[in-house]
PDB file of N, CA and C in Angstrom:
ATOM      1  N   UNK A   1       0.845  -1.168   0.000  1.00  0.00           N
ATOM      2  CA  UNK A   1       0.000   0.000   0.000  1.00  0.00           C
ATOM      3  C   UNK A   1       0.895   1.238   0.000  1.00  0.00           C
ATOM      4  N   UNK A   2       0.543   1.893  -0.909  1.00  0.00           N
ATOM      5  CA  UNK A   2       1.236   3.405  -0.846  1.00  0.00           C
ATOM      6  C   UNK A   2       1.132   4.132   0.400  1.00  0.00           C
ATOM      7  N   UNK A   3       1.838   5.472   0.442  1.00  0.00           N
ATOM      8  CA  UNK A   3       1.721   6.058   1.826  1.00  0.00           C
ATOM      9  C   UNK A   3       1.013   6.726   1.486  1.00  0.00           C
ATOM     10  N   UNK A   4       0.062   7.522   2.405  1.00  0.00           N
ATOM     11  CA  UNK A   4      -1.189   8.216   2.333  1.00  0.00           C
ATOM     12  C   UNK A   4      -2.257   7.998   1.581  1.00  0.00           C
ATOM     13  N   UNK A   5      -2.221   6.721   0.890  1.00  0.00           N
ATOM     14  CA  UNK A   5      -2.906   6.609  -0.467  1.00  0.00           C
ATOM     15  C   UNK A   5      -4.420   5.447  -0.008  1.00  0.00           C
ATOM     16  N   UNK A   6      -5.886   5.651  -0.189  1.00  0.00           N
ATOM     17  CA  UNK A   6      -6.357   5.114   0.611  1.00  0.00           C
ATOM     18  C   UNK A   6      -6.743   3.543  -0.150  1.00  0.00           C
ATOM     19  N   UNK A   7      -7.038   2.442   0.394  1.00  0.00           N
ATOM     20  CA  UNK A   7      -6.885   1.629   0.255  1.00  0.00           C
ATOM     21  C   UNK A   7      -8.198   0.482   0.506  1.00  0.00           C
ATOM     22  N   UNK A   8      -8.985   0.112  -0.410  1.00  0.00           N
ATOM     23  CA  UNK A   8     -10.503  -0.465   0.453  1.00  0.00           C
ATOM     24  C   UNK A   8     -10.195  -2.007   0.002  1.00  0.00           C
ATOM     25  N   UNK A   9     -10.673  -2.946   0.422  1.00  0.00           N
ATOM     26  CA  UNK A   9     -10.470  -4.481   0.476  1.00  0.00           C
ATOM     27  C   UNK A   9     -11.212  -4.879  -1.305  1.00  0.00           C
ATOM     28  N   UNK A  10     -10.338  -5.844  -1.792  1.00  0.00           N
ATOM     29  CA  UNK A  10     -10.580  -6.419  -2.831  1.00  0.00           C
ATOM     30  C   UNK A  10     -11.924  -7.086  -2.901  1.00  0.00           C
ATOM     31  N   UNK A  11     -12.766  -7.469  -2.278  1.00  0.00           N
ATOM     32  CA  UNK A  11     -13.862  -7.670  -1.711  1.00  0.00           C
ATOM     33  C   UNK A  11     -15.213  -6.506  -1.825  1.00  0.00           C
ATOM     34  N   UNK A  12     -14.677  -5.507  -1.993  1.00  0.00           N
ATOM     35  CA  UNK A  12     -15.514  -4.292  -1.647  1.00  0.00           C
ATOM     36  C   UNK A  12     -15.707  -3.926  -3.325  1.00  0.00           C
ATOM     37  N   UNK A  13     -15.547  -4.568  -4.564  1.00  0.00           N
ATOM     38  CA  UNK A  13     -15.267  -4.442  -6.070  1.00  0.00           C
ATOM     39  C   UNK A  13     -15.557  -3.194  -6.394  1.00  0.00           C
ATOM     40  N   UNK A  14     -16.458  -2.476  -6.890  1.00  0.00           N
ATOM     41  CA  UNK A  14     -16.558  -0.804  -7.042  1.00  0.00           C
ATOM     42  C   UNK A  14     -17.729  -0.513  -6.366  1.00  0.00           C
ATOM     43  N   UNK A  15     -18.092  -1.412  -5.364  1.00  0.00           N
ATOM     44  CA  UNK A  15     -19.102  -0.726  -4.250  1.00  0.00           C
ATOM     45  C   UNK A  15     -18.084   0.506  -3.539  1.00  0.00           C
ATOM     46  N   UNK A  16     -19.118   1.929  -3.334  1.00  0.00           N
ATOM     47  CA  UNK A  16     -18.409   3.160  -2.296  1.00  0.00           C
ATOM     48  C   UNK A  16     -18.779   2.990  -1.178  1.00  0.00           C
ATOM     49  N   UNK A  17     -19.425   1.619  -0.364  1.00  0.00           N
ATOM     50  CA  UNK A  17     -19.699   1.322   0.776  1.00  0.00           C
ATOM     51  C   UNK A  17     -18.351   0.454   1.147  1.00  0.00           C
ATOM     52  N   UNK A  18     -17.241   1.135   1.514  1.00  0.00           N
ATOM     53  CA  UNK A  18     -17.021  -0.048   2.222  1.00  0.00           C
ATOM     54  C   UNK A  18     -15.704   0.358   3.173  1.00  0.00           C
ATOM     55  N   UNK A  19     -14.962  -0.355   3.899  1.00  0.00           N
ATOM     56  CA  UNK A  19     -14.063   0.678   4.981  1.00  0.00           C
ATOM     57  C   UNK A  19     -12.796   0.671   3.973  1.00  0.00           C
ATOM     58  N   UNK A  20     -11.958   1.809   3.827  1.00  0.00           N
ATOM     59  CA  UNK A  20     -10.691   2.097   3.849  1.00  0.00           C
ATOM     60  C   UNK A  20      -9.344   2.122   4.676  1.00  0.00           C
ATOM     61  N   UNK A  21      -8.682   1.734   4.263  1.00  0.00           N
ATOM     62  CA  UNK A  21      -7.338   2.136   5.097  1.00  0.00           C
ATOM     63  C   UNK A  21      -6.201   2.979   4.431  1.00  0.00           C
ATOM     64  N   UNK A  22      -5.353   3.211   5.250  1.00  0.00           N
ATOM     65  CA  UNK A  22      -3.940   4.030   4.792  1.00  0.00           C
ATOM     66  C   UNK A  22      -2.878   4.165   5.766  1.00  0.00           C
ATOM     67  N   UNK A  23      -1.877   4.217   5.378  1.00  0.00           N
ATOM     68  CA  UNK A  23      -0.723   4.847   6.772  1.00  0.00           C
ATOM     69  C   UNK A  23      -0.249   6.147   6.503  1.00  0.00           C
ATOM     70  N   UNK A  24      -0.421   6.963   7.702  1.00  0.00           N
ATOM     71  CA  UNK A  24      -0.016   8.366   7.495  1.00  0.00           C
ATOM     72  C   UNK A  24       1.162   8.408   8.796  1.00  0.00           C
ATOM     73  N   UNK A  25       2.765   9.127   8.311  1.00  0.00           N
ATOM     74  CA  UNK A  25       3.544   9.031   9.566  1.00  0.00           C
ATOM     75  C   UNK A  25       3.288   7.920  10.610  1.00  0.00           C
ATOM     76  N   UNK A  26       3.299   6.971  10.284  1.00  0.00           N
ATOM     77  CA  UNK A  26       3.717   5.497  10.651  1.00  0.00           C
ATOM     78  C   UNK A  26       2.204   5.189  11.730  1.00  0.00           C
ATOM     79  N   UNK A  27       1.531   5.782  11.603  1.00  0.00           N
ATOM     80  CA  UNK A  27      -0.100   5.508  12.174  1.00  0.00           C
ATOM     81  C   UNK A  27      -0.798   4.636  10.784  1.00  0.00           C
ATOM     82  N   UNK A  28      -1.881   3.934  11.669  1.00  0.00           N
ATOM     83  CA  UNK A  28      -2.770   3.550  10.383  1.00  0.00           C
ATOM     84  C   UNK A  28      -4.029   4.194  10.792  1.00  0.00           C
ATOM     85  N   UNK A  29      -4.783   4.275   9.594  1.00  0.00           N
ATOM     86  CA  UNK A  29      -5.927   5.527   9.572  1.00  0.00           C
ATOM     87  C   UNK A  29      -7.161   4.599   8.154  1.00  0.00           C
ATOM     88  N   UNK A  30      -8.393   4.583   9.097  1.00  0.00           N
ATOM     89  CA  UNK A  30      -9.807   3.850   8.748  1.00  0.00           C
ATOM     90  C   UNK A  30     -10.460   4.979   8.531  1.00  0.00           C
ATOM     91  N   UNK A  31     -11.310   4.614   7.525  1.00  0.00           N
ATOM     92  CA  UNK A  31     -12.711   5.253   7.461  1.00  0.00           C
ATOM     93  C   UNK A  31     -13.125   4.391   6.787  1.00  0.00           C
ATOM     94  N   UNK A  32     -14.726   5.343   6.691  1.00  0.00           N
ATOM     95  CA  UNK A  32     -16.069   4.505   5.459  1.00  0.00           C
ATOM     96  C   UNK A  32     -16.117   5.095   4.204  1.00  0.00           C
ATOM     97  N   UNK A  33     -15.869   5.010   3.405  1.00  0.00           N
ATOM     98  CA  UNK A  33     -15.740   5.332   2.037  1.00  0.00           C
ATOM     99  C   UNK A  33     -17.257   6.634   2.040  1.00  0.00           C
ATOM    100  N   UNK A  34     -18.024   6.454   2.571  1.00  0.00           N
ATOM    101  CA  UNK A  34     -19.442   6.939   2.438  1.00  0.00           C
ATOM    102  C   UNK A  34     -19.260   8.392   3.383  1.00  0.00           C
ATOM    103  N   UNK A  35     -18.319   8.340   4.499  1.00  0.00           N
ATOM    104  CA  UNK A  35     -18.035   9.426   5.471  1.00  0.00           C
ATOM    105  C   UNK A  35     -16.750   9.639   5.874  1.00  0.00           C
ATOM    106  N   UNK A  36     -15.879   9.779   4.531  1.00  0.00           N
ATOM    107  CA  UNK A  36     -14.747  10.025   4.709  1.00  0.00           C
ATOM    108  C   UNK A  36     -13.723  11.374   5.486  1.00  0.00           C
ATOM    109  N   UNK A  37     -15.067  11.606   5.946  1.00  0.00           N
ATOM    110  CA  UNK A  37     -14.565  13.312   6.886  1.00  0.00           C
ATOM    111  C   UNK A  37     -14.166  12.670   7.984  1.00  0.00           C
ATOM    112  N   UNK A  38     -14.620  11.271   8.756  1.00  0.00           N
ATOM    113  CA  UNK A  38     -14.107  10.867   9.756  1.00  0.00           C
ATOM    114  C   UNK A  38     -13.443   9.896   9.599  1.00  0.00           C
ATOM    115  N   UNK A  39     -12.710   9.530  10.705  1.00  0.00           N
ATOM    116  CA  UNK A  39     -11.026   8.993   9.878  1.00  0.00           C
ATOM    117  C   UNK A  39     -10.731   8.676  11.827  1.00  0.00           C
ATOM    118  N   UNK A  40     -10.539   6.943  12.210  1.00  0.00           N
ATOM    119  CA  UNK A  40     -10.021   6.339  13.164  1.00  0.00           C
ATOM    120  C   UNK A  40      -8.333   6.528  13.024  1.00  0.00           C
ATOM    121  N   UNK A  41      -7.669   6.554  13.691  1.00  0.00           N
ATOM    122  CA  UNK A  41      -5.938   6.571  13.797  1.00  0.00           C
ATOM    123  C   UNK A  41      -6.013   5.362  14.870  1.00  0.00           C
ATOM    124  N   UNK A  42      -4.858   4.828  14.377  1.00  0.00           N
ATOM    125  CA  UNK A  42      -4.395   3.922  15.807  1.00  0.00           C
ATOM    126  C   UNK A  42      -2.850   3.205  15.330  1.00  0.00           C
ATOM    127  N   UNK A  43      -2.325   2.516  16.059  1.00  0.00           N
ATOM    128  CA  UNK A  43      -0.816   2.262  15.848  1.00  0.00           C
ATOM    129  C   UNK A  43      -1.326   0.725  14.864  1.00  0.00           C
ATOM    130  N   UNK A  44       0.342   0.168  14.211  1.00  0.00           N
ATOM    131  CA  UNK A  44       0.339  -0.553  13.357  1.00  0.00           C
ATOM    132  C   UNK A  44      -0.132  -2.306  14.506  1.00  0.00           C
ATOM    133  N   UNK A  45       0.102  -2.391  15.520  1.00  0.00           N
ATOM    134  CA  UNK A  45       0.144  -3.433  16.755  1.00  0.00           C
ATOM    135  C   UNK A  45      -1.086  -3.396  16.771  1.00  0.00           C
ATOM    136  N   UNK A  46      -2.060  -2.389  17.092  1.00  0.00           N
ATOM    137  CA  UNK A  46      -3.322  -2.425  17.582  1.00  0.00           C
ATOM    138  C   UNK A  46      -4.408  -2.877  16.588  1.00  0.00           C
ATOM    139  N   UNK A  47      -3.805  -2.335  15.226  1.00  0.00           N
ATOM    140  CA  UNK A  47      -4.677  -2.616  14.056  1.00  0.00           C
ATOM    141  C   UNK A  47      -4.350  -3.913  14.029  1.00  0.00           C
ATOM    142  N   UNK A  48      -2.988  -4.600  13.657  1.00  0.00           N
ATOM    143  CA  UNK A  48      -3.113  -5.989  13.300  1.00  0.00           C
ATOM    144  C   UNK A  48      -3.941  -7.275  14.571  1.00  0.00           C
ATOM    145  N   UNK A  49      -4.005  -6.280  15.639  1.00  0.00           N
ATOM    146  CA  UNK A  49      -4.752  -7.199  16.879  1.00  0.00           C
ATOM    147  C   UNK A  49      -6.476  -6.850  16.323  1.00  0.00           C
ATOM    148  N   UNK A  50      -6.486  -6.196  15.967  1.00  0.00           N
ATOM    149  CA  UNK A  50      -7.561  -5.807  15.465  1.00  0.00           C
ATOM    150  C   UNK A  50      -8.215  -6.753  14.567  1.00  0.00           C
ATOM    151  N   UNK A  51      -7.559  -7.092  13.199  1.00  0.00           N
ATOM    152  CA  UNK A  51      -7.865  -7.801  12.243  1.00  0.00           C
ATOM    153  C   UNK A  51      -7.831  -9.222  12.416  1.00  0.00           C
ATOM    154  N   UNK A  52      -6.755  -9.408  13.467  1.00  0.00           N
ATOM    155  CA  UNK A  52      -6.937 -10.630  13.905  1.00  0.00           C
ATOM    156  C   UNK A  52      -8.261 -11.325  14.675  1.00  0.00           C
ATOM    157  N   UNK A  53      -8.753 -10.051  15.809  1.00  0.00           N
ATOM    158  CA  UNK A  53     -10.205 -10.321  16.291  1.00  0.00           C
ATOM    159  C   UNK A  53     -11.181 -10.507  15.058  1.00  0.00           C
ATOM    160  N   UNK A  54     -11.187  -9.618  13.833  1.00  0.00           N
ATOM    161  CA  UNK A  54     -11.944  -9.372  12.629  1.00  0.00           C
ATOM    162  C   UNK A  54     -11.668 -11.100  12.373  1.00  0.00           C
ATOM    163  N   UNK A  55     -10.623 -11.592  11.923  1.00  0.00           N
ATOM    164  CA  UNK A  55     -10.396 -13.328  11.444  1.00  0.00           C
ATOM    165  C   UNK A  55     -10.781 -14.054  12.115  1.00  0.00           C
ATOM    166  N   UNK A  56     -10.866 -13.890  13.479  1.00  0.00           N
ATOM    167  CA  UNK A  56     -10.991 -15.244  14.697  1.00  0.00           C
ATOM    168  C   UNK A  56     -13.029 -15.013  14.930  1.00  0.00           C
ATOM    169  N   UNK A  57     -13.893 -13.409  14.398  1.00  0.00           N
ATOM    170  CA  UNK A  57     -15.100 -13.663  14.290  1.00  0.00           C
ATOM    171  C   UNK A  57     -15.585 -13.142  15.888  1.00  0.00           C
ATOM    172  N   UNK A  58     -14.514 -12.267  16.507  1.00  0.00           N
ATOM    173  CA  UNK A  58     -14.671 -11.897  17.671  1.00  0.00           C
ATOM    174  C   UNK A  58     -16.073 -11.004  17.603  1.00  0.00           C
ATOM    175  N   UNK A  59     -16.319 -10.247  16.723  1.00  0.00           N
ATOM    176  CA  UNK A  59     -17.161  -9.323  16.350  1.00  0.00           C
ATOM    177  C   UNK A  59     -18.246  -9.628  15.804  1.00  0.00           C
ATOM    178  N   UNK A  60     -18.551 -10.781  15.090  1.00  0.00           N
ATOM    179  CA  UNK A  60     -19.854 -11.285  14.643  1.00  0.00           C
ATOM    180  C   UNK A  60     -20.892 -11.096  15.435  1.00  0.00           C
ATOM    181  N   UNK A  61     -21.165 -11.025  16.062  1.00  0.00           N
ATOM    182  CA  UNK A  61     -22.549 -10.441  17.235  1.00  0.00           C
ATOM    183  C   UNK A  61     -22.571  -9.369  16.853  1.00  0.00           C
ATOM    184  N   UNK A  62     -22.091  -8.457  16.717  1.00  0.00           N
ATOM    185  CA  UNK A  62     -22.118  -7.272  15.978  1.00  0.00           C
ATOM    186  C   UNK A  62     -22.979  -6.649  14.822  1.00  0.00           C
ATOM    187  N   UNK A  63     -23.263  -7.945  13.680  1.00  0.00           N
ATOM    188  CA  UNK A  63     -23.495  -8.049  12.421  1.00  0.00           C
ATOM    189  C   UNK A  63     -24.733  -8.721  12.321  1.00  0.00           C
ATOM    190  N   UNK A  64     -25.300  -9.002  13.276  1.00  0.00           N
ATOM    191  CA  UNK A  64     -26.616 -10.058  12.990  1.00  0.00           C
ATOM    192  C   UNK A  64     -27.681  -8.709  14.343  1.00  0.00           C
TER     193      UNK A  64
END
C-alpha cells in the first residue's frame, strides 16, 4: 500500500460502501468510504490485533 494513499479491500469491487485504510507518519488511519470526513488513527500493533479479532469472528454479534 502506498503512503497516504487510501486503500478499500478487494472484496468491496466498485461498491463506495465499504471501509478504507492508509498509513499516514507510521499511524494507520480507517474510514467509510461513504463518510470520509471521519477517519479512526491507531498504531500498526493495535490494528493488526484488530484484524486478527476481525479473522478469529470476535465481532460477529455485531453483524446479525
Amino acid at each position: 500500500m502506498s503512503r497516504n494513499q487510501w486503500q478499500k479491500s478487494s472484496f468491496s469491487s466498485s461498491s463506495d460502501n465499504c471501509v478504507e485504510v492508509r498509513t499516514v507518519d507510521g499511524m494507520v488511519e480507517l474510514r467509510e468510504s461513504d463518510t470520509g470526513d471521519i477517519i479512526v488513527r491507531t498504531t500498526p500493533p493495535k490494528f493488526a490485533k484488530f484484524v486478527q479479532g476481525i479473522k478469529a469472528g470476535e465481532f460477529d454479534h455485531l453483524t446479525t
